[in-house]
C-alpha atoms as a PDB file:
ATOM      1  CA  UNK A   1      -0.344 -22.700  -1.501  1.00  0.00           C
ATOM      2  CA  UNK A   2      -0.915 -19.583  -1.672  1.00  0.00           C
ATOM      3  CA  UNK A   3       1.750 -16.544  -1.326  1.00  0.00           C
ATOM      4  CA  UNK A   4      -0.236 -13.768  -1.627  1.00  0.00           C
ATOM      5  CA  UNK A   5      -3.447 -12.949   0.752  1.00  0.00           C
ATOM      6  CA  UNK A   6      -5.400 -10.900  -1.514  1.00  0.00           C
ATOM      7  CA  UNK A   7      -5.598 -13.198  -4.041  1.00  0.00           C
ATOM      8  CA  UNK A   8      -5.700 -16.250  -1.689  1.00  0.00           C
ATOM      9  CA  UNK A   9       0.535 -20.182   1.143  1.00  0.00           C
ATOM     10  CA  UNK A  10       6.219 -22.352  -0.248  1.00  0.00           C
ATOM     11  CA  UNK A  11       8.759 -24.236  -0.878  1.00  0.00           C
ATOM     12  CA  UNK A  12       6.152 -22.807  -3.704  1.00  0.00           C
ATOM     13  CA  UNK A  13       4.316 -26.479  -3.475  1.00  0.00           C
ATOM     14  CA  UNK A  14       5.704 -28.043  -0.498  1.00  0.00           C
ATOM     15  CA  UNK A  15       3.491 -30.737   1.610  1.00  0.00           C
ATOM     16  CA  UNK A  16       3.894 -31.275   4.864  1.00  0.00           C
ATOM     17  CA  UNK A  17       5.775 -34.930   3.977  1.00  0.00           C
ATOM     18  CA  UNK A  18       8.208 -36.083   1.710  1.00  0.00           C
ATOM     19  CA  UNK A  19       6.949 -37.214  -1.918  1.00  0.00           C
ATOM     20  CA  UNK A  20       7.312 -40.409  -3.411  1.00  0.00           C
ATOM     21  CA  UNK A  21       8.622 -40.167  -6.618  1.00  0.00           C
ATOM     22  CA  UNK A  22       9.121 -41.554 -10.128  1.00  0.00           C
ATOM     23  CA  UNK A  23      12.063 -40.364 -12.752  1.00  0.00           C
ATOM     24  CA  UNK A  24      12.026 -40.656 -16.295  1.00  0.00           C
ATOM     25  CA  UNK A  25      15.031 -38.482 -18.535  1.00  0.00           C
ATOM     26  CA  UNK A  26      16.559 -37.164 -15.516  1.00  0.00           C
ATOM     27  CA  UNK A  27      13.422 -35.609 -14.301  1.00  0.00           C
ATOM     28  CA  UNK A  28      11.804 -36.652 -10.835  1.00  0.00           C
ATOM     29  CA  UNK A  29       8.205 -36.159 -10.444  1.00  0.00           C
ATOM     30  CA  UNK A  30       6.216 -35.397  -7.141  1.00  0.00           C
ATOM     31  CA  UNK A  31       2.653 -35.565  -6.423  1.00  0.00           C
ATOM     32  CA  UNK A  32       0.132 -35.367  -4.024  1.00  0.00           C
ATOM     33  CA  UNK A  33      -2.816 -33.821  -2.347  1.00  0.00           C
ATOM     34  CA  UNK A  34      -4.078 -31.901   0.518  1.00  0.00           C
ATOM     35  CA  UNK A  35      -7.335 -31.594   2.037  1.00  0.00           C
ATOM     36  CA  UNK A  36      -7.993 -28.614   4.248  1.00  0.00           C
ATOM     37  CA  UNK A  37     -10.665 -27.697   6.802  1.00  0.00           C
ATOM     38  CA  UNK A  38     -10.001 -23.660   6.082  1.00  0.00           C
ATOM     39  CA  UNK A  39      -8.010 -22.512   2.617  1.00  0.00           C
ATOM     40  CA  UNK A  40      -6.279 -19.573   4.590  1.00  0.00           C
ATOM     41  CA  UNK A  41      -3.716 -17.407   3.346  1.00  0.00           C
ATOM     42  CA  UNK A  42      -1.750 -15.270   4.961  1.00  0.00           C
ATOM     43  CA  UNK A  43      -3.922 -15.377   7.904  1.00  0.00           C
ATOM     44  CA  UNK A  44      -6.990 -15.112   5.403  1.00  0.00           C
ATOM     45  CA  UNK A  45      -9.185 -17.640   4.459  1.00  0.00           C
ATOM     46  CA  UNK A  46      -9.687 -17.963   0.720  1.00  0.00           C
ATOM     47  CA  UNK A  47     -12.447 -20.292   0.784  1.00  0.00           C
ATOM     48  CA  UNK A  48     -14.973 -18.545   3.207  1.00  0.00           C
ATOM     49  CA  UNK A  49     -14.112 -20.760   6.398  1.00  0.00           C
ATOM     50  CA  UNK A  50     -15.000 -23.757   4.405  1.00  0.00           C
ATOM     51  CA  UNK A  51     -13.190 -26.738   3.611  1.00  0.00           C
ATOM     52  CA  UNK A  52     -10.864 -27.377   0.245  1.00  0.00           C
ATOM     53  CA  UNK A  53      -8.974 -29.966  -1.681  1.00  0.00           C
ATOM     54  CA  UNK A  54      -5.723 -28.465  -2.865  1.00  0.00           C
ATOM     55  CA  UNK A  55      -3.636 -31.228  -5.365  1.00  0.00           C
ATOM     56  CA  UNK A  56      -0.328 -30.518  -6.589  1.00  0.00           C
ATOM     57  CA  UNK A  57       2.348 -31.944  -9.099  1.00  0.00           C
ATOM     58  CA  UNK A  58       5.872 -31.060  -9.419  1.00  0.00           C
ATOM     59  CA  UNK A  59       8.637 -31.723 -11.456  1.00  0.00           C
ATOM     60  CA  UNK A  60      12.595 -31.492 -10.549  1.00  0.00           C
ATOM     61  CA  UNK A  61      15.496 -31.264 -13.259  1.00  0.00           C
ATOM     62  CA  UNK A  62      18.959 -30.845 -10.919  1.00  0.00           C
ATOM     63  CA  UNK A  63      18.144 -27.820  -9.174  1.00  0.00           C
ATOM     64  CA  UNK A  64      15.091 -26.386 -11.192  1.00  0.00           C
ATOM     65  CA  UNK A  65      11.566 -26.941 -10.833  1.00  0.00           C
ATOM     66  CA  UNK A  66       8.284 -26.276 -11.997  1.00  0.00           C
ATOM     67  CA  UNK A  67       4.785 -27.198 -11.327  1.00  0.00           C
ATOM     68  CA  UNK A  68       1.308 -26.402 -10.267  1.00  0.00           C
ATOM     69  CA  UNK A  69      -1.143 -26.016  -7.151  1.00  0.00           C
ATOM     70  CA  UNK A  70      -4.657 -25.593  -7.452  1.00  0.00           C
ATOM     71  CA  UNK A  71      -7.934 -25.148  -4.978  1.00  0.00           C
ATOM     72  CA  UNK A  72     -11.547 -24.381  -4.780  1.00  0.00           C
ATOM     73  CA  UNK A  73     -11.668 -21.055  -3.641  1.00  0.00           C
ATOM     74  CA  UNK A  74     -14.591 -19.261  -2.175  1.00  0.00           C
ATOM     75  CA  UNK A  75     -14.171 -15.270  -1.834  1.00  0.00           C
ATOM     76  CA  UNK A  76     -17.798 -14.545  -0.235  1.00  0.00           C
ATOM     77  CA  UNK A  77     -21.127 -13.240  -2.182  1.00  0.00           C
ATOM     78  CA  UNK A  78     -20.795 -11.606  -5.566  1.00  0.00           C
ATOM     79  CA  UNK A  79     -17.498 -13.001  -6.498  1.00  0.00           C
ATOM     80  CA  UNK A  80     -17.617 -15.961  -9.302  1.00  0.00           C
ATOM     81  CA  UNK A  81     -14.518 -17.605  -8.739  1.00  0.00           C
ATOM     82  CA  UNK A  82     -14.661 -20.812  -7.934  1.00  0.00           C
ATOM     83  CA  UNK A  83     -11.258 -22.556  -8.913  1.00  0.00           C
ATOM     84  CA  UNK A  84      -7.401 -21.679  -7.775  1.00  0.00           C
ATOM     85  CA  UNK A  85      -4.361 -22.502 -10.175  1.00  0.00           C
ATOM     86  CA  UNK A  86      -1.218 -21.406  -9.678  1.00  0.00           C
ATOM     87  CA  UNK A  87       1.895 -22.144 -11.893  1.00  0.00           C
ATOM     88  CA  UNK A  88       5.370 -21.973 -10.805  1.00  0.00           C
ATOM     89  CA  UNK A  89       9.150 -22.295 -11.568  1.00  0.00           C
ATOM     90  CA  UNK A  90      12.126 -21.759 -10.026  1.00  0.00           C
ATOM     91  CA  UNK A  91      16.243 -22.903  -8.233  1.00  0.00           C
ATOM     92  CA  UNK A  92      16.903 -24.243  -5.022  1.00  0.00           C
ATOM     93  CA  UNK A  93      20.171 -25.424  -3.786  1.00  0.00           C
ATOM     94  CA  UNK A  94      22.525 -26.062  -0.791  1.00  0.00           C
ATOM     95  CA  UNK A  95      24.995 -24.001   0.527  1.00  0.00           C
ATOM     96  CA  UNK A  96      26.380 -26.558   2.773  1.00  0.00           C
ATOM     97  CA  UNK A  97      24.643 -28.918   5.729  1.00  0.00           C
ATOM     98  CA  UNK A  98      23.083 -26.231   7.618  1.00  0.00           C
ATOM     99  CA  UNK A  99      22.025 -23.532   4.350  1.00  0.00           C
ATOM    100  CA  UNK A 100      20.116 -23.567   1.481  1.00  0.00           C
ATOM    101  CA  UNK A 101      17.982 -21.413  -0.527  1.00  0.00           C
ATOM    102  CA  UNK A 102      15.192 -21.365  -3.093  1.00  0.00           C
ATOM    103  CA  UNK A 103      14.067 -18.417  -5.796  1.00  0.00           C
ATOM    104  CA  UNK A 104      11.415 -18.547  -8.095  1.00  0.00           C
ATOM    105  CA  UNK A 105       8.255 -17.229  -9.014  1.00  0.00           C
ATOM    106  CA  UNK A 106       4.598 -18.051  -9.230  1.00  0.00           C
ATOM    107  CA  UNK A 107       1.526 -17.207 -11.049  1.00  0.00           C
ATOM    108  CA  UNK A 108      -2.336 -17.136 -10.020  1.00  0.00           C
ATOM    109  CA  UNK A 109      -4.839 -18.394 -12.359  1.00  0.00           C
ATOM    110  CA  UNK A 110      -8.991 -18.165 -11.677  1.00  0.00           C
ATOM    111  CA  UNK A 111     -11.599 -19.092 -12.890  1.00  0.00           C
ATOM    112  CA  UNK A 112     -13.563 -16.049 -12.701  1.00  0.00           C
ATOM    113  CA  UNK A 113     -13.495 -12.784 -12.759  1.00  0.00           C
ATOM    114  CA  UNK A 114      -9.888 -12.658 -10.948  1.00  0.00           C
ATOM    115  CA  UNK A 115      -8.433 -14.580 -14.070  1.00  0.00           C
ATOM    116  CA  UNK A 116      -4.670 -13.768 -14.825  1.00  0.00           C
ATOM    117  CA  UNK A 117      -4.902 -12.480 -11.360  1.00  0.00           C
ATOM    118  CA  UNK A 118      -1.206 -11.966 -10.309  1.00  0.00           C
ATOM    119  CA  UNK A 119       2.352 -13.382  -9.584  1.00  0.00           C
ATOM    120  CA  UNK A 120       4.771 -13.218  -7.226  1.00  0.00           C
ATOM    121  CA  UNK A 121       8.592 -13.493  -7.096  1.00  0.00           C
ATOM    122  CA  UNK A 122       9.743 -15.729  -4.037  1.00  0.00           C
ATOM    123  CA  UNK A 123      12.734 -15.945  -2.297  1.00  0.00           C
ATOM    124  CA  UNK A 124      13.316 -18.274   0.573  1.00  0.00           C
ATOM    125  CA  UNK A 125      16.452 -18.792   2.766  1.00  0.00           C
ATOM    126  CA  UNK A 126      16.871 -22.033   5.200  1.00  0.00           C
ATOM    127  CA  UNK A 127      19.247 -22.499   8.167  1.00  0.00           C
ATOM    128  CA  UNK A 128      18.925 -25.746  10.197  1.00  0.00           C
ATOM    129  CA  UNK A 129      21.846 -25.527  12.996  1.00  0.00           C
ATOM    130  CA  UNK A 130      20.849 -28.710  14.451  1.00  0.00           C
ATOM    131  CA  UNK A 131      18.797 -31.809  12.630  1.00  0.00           C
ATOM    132  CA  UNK A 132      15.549 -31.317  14.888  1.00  0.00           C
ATOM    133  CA  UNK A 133      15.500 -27.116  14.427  1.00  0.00           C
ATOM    134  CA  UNK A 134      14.736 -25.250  10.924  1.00  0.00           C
ATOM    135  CA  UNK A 135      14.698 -21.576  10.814  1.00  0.00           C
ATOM    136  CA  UNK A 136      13.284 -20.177   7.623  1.00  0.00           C
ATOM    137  CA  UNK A 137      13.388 -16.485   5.627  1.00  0.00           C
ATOM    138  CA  UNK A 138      10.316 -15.367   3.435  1.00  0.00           C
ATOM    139  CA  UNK A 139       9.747 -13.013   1.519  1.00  0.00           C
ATOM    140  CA  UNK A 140       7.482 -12.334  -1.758  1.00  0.00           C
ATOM    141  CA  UNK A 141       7.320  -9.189  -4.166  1.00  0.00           C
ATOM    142  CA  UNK A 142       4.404  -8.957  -6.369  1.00  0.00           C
ATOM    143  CA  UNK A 143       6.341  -6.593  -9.158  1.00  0.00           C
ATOM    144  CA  UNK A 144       2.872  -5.604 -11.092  1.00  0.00           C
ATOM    145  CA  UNK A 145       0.924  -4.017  -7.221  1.00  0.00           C
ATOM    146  CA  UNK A 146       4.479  -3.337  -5.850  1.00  0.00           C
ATOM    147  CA  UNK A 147       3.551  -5.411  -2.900  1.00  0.00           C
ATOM    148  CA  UNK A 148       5.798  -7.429  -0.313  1.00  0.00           C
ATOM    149  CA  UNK A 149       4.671 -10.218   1.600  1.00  0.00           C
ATOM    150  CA  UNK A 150       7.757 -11.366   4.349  1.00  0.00           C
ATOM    151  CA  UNK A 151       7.943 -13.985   7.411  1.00  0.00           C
ATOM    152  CA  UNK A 152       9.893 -15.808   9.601  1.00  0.00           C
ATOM    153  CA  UNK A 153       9.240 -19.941  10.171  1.00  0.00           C
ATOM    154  CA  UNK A 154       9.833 -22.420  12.744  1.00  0.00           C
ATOM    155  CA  UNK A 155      10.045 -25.639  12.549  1.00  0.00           C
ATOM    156  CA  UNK A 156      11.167 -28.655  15.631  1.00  0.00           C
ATOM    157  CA  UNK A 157      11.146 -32.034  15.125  1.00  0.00           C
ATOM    158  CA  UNK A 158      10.435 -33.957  18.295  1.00  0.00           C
ATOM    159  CA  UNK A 159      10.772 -37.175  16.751  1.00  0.00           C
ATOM    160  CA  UNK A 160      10.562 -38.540  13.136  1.00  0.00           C
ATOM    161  CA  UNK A 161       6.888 -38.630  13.095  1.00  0.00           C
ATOM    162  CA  UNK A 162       6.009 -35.361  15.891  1.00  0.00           C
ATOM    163  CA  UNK A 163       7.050 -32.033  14.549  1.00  0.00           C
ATOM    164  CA  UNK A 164       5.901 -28.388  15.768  1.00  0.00           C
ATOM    165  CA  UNK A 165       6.049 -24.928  13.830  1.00  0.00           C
ATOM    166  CA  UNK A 166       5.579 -21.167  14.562  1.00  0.00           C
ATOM    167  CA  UNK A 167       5.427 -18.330  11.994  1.00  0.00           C
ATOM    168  CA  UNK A 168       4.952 -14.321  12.223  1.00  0.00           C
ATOM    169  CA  UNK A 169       4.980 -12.195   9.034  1.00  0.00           C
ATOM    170  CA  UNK A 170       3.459  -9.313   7.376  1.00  0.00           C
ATOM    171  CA  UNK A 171       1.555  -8.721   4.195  1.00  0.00           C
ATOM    172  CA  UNK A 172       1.044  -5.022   2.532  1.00  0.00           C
ATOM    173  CA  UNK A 173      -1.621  -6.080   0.562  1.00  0.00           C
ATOM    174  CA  UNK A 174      -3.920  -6.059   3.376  1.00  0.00           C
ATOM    175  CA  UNK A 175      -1.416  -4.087   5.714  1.00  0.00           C
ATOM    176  CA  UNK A 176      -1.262  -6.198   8.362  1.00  0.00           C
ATOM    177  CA  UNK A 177       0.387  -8.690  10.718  1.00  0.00           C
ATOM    178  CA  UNK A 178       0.019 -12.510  10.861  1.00  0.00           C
ATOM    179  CA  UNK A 179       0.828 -15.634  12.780  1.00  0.00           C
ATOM    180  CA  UNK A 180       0.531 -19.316  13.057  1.00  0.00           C
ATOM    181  CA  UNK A 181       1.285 -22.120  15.604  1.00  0.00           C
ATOM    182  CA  UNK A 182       0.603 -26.032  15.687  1.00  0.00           C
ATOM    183  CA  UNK A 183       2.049 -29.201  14.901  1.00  0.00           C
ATOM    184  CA  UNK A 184       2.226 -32.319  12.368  1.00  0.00           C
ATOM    185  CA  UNK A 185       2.063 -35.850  12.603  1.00  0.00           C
ATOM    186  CA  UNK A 186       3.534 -38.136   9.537  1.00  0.00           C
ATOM    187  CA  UNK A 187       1.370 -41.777  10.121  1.00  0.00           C
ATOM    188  CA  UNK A 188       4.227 -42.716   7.172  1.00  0.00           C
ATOM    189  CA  UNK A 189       6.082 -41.772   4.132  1.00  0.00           C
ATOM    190  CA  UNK A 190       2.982 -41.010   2.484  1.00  0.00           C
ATOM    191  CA  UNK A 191       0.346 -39.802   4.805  1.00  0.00           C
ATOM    192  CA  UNK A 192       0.200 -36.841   7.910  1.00  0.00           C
ATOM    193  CA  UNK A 193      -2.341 -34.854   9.580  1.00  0.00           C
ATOM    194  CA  UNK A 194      -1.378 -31.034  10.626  1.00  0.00           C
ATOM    195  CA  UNK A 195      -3.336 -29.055  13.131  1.00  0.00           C
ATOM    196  CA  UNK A 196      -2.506 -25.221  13.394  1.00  0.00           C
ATOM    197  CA  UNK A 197      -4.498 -21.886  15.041  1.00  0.00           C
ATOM    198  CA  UNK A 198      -4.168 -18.525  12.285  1.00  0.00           C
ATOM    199  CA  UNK A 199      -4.227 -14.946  13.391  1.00  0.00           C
ATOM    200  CA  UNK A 200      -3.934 -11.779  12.011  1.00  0.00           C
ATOM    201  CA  UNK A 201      -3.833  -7.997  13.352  1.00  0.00           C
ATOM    202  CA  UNK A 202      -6.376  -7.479  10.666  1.00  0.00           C
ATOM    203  CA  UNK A 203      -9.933  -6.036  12.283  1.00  0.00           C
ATOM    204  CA  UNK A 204     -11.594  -6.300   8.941  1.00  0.00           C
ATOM    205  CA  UNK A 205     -10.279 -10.178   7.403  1.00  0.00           C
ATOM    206  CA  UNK A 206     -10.289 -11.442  11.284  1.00  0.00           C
ATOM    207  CA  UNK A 207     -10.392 -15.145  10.426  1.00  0.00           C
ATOM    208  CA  UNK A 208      -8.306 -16.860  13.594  1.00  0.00           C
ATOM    209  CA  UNK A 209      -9.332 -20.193  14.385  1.00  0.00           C
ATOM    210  CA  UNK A 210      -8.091 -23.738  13.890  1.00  0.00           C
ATOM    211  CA  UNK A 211      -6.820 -25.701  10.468  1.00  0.00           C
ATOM    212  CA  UNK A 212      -6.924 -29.194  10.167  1.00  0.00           C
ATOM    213  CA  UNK A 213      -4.613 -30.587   7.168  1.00  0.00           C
ATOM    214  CA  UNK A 214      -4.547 -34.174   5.889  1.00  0.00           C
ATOM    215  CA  UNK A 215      -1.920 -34.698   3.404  1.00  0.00           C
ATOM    216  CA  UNK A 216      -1.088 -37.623   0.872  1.00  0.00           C
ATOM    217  CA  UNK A 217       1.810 -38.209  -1.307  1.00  0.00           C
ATOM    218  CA  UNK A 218       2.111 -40.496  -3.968  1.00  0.00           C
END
């Protein structure tokens, strides 16, 4: 999940389907995993155009949340880390049926040489005008490099299992421009495959090609 490219993408943890959940003292647990045929970032792979299992767990109280992502990373010859972790927190809530918002912030744990790598404050603003269309805000600050990372999302929902998405943004950490398209199927509550092609205006980190996502919930 990662939001920053140099260091290996929101919701901080969100998976492509709805969680199941299971509450105990007013807090609502969700959990699941990904597996990934490319771990890319920003239009970046962070696992050397290799595949990766990413699992998450998250935890709601009203409006707050915390929780963790991790994956095996692989950043190329001489570099010794291995494993991703990253540990979040933060607010979302509803403005009314079309608006909502989520801040928080997230921090990047290796286990190599990166180590205490980073974090990143995250800010995200939604607007559906219609139930098939979401429009989405980005935008990241890393506060210790004094780097942004911002996009814009699209997401249509042909029919409760078929849904398509777009994005363009830009990341200063590597100074460049990046994109995805695809799509998503959800087989059911608990299971969906996502297919989407990555590019960046980057001549040095040119990793375009194809994803393919399989996602559970439980």
């Amino acid at each position: 999940m990662k939001l920053k490219a140099t260091a290996a993408v929101a919701a901080f943890c969100a998976p492509i389907i709805a969680a199941s959940s299971a509450s105990a003292q007013e807090i609502t647990w969700y959990y699941g995993v990904d597996f990934v045929s490319d771990y890319i970032s920003s239009g970046v792979t962070n696992s050397d155009g290799k595949a990766a299992i990413q699992p998450w767990v998250e935890a709601e109280i009203g409006n707050f949340y915390f929780g963790t992502w991790m994956s095996n990373v692989d950043f190329g010859a001489g570099d010794d880390n291995s494993w991703e972790t990253d540990l979040y927190f933060g607010y979302r809530n509803s403005i009314n049926d079309q608006w909502s918002y989520d801040i928080g912030y997230a921090r990047y744990l290796y286990d190599g040489n990166l180590g205490n790598c980073c974090g990143e404050i995250v800010g995200q603003v939604f607007f559906s005008p219609t139930s098939a269309l979401d429009l989405t805000g980005y935008v990241a600050y890393d506060p210790e490099f004094e780097f942004f990372n911002y996009r814009a999302e699209v997401g249509y929902a042909i029919n409760d299992n078929i849904s398509l998405e777009g994005q363009y943004g830009h990341s200063e950490s590597l100074d460049h421009d990046y994109w995805l398209v695809g799509g998503s199927y959800a087989f059911n509550d608990f299971a969906a495959a996502n297919v989407t092609y990555h590019g960046t205006a980057n001549s040095v980190f040119d990793d375009a090609g194809w994803v393919a996502t399989v996602s559970f919930a439980f």
